[in-house]
Protein backbone atom coordinates (compact mmCIF):
# COMPACT_ATOMS: atom_id res chain seq x y z
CA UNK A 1 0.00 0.00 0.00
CA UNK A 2 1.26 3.39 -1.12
CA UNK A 3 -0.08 5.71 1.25
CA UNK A 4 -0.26 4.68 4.73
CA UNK A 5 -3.07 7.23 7.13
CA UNK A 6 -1.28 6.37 9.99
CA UNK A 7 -2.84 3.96 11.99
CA UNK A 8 -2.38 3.33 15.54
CA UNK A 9 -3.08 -0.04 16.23
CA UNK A 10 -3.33 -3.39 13.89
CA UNK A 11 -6.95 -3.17 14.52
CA UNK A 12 -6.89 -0.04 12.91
CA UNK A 13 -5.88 -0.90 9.84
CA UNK A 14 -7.78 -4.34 9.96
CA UNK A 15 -11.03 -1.84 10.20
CA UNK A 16 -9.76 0.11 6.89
CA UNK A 17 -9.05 -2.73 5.22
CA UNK A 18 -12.36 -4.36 5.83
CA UNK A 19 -14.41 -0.97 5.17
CA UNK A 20 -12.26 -0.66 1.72
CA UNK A 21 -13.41 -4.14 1.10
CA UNK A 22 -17.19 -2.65 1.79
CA UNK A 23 -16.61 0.34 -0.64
CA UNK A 24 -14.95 -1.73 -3.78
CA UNK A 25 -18.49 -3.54 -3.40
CA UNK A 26 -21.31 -0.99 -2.65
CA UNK A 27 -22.22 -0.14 -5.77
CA UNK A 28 -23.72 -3.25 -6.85
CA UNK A 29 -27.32 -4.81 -5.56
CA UNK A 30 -27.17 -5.31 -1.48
CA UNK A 31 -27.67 -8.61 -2.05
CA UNK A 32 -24.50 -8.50 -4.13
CA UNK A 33 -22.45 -6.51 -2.22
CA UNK A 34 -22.51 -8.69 1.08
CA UNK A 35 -22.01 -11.19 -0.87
CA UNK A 36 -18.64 -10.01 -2.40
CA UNK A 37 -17.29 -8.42 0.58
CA UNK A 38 -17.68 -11.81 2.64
CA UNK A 39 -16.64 -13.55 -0.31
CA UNK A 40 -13.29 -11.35 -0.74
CA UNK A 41 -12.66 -11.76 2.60
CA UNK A 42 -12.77 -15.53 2.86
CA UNK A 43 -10.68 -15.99 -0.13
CA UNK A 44 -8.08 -13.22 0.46
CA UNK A 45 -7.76 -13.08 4.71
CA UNK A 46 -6.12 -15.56 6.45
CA UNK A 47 -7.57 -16.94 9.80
CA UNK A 48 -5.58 -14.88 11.76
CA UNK A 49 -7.31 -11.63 10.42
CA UNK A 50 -10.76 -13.36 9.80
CA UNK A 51 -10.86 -14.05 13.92
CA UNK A 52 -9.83 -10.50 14.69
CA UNK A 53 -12.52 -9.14 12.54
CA UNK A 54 -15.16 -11.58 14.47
CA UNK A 55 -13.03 -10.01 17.87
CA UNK A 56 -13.99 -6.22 16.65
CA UNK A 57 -17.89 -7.49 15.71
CA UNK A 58 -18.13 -8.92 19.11
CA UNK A 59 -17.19 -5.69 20.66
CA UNK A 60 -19.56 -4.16 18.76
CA UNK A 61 -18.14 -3.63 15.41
CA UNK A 62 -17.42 0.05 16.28
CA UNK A 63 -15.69 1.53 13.10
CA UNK A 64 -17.31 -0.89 10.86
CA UNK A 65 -19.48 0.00 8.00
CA UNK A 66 -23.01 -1.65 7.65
CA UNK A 67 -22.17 -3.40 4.51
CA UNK A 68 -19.12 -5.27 6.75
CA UNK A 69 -21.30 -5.86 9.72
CA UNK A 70 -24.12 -7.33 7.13
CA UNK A 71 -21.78 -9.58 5.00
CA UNK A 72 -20.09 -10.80 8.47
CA UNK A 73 -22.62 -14.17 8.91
CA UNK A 74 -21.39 -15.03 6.03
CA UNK A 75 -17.52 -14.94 6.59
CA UNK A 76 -16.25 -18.03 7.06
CA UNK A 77 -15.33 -18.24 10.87
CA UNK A 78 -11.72 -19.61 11.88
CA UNK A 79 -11.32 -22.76 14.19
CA UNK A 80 -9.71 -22.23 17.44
CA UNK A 81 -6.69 -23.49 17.56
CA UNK A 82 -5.98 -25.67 20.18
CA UNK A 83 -4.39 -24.25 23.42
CA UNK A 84 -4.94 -20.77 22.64
């Protein structure tokens, strides 16, 4: 990424990321839209990132755009590991 806005935290960026995600996507039919944004984000996020973005939605999703917090069910949820 070329121009970095500074964020303060991984979260952060994890919330830009995930509300660029939202944007690429919300032209198209709501329907579609949720359905691209969870699909881009199972294909291209690794569990790691997928279980931090279900972390941030259990808080409350504060920072989140609606089309993220809609497409969300529909993100493929990481196992827990064992022993974490």
């Amino acid at each position: 990424m070329s121009h970095d806005p500074g964020f303060k935290s991984g979260e952060e960026k994890l919330i830009y990321m995930a509300n660029q995600i939202a944007d690429t996507f919300q032209a198209m039919q709501p329907h579609d839209a949720v359905n691209e944004t969870a699909d881009h984000i199972n294909k291209f996020w690794e569990p790691r990132m997928r279980r931090h973005l279900f972390e941030i939605i259990e808080r409350g999703g504060q920072g989140l755009k609606p089309l993220v917090l809609e497409a969300a069910p529909k993100v493929k949820r990481p196992r827990e590991e064992a022993g974490v």
